[in-house]
Protein backbone atom coordinates (compact mmCIF):
# COMPACT_ATOMS: atom_id res chain seq x y z
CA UNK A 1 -9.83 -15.91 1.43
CA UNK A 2 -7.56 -12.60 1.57
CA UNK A 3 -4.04 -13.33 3.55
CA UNK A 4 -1.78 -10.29 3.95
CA UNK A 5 2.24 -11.54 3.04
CA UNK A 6 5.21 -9.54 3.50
CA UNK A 7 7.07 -9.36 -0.35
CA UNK A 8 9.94 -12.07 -0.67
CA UNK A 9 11.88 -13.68 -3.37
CA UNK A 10 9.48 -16.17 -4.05
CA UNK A 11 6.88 -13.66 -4.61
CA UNK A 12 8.57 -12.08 -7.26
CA UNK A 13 7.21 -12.79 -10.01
CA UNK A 14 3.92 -12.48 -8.75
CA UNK A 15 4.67 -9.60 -8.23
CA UNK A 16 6.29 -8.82 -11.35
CA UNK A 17 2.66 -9.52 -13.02
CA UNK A 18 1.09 -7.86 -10.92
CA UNK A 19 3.05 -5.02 -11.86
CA UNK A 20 2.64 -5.55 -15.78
CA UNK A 21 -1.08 -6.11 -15.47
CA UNK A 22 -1.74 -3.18 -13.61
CA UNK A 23 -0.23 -0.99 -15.74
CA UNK A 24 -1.68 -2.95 -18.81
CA UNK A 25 -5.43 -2.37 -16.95
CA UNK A 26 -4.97 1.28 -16.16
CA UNK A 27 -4.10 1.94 -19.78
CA UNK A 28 -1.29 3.72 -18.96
CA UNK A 29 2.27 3.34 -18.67
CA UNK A 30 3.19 5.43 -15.54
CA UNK A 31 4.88 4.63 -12.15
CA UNK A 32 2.10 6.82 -10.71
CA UNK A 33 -0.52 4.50 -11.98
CA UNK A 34 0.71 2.52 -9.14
CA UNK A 35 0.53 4.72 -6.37
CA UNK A 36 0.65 3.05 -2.84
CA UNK A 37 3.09 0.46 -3.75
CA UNK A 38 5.90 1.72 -2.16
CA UNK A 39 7.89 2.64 -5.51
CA UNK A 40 7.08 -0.67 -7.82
CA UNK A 41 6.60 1.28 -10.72
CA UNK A 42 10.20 2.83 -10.35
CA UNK A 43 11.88 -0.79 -10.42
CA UNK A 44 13.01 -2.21 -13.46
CA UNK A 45 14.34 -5.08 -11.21
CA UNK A 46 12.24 -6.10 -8.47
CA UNK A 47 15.09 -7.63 -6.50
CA UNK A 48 16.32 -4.14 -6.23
CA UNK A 49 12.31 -3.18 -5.17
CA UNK A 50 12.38 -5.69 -2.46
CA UNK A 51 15.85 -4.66 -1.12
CA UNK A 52 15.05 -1.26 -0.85
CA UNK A 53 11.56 -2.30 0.80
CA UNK A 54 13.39 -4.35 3.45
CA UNK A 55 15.66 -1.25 3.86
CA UNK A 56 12.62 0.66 4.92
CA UNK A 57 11.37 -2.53 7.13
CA UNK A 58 15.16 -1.47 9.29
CA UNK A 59 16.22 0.63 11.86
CA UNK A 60 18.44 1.88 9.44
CA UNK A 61 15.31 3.52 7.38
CA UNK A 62 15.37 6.16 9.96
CA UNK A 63 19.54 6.48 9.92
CA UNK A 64 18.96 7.84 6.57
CA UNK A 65 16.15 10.06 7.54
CA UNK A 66 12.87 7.89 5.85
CA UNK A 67 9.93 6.55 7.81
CA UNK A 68 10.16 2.78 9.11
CA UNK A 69 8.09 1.54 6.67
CA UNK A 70 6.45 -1.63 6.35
CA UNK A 71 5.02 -3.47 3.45
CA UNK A 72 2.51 -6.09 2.68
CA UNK A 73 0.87 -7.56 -0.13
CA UNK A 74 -2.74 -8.92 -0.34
CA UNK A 75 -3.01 -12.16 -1.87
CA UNK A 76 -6.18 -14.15 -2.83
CA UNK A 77 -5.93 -18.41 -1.72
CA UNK A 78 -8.76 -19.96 -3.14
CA UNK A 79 -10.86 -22.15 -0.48
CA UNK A 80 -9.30 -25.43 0.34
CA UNK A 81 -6.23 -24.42 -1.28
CA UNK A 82 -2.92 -23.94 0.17
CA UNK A 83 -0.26 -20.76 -0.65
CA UNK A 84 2.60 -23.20 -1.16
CA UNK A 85 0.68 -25.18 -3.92
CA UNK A 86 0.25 -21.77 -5.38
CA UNK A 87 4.22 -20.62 -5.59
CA UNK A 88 5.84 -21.35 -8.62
CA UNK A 89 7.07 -20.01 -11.72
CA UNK A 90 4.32 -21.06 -13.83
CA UNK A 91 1.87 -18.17 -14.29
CA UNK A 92 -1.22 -20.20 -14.13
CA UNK A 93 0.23 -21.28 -10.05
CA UNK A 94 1.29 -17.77 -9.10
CA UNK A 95 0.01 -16.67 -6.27
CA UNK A 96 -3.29 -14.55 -6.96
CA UNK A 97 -1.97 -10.79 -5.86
CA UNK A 98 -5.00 -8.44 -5.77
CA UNK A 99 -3.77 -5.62 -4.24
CA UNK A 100 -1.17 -4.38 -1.36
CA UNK A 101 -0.24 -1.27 1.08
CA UNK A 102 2.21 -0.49 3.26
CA UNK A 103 2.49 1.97 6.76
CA UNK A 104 4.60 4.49 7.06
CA UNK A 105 5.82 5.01 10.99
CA UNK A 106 7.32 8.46 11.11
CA UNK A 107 9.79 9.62 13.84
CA UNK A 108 9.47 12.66 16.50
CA UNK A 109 10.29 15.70 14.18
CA UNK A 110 8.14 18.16 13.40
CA UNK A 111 9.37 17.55 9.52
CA UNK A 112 8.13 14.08 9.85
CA UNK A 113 4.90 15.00 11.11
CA UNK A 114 4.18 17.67 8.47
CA UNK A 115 5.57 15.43 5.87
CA UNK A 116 3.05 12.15 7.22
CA UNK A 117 0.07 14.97 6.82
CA UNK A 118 0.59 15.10 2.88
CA UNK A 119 1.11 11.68 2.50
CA UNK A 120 -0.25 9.93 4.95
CA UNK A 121 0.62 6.88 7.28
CA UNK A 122 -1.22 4.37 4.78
CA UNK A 123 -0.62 4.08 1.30
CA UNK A 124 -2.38 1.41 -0.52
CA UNK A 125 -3.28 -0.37 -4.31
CA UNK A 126 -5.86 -2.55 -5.49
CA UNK A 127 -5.42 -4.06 -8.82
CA UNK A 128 -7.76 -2.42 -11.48
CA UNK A 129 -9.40 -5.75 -12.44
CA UNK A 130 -10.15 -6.17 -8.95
CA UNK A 131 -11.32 -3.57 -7.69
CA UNK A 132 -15.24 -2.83 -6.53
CA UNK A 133 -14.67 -6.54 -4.48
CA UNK A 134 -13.95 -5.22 -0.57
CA UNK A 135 -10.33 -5.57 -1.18
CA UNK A 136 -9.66 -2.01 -0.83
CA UNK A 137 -11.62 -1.90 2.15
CA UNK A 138 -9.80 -5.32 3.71
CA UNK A 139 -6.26 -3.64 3.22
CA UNK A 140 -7.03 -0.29 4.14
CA UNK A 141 -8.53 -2.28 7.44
CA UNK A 142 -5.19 -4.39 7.33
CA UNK A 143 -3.32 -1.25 7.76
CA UNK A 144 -4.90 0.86 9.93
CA UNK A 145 -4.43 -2.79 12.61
CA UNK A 146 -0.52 -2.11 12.12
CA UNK A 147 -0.89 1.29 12.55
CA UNK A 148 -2.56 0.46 16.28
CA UNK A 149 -0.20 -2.08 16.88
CA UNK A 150 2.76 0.12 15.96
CA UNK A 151 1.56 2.68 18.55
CA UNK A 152 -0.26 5.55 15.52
CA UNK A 153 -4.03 5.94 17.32
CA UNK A 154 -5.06 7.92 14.41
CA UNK A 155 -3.22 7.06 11.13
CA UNK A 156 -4.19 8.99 8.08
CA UNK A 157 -4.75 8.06 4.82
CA UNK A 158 -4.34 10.93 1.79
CA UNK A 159 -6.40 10.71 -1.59
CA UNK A 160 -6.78 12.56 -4.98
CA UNK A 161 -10.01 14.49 -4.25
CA UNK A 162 -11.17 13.18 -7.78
CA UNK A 163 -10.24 9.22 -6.71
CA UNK A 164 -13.82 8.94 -5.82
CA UNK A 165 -13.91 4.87 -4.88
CA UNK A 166 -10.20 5.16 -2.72
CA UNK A 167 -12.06 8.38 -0.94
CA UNK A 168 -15.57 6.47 -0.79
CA UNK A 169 -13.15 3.17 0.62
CA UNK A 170 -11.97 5.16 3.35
CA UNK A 171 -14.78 6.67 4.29
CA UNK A 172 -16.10 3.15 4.37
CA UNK A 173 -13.81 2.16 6.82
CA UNK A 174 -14.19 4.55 9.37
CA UNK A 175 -11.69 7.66 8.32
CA UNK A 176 -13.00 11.11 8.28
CA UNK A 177 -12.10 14.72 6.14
CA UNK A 178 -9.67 16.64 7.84
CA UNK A 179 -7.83 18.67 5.48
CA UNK A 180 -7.42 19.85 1.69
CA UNK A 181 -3.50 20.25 1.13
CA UNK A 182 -1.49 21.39 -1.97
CA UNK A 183 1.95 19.27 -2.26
CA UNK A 184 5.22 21.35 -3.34
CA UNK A 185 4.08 20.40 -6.75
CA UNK A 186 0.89 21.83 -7.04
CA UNK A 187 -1.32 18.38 -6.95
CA UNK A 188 -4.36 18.91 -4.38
CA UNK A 189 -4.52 15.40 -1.40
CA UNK A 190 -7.41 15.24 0.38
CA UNK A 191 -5.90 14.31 4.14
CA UNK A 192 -8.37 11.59 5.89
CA UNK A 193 -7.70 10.23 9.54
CA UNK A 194 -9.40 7.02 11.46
CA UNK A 195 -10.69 7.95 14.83
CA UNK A 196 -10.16 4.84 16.80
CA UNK A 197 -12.80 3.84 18.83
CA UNK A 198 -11.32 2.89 22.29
């Protein structure tokens, strides 16, 4: 069974594993391995991670001219088992975190809405050992539920045109090609966008 949890203190260092083994199963050791994570890679210290996560969970987010943006992890309970039996330090009881995303809720501004179009209102990760499992395509679901909730009909999701599974996953889920961009850097997105079914 998948729950969706929002990061806390006592998920730390499931986090923190989560973070080591992903970069461990991607082979490399770069913060973009772990795109759609809302920064992890950056963090050294995850309390500093999870502060600046609940800063973009505020009203104050927008003060300093971010999205709102809110964050969730994906973590795997075992049938008949409960998450509090799973919480501790020990790395055998650590909750089982497979993957996790976050929405990005932009403001009025025609900045915001240009800058939402190359990076999309859902970003998301799936942990290389578990991926090709539905997880992608449960959290990328996950998301685009917010995104209704928080009042985005269409929310778009942007991928690597040569991340064939995360373009196959949303396509999956019900999100269509709309654009090719190039970012200020040069990389090429491929822009997808959910049509919601009334």
């Amino acid at each position: 069974m998948l729950v969706f949890l929002p990061p806390s203190e006592e998920l730390l260092p499931a986090l923190e594993r989560y973070r080591r083994d992903c970069l461990t199963e991607s082979g490399m050791n770069d913060p973009d391995a772990l795109d759609g994570t809302a920064g992890l890679g950056n963090f050294r210290n995850l309390s500093d991670w999870l502060s600046r996560v609940r800063l973009l969970a505020s009203p104050a987010a927008v003060l300093r001219g971010w999205f709102r943006t809110e964050v969730f992890l994906a973590v795997r309970i075992a049938e008949g088992c409960s998450l509090a039996a799973r919480r501790s330090e020990d790395s055998a009881t650590l909750p089982d975190l497979v993957g996790m995303g976050n929405v990005r809720f932009p403001g009025d501004s025609p900045e915001d809405e240009r800058a939402v179009l190359l990076c999309g209102h859902i970003g998301y990760h799936v942990r290389p050992s578990e991926r090709r499992k539905g997880y992608g395509s449960a959290i990328l679901s996950h998301a685009a539920q917010l995104c209704r909730k928080g009042g985005i009909p269409g929310p778009a999701v942007c991928v690597n045109p040569d991340n064939l599974p995360s373009l196959r996953t949303a396509l999956s889920c019900g999100f269509v090609r709309e654009a090719r961009e190039t970012l200020p850097n040069g990389e090429e997105i491929l822009r997808l966008r959910l049509r919601m079914i009334e």
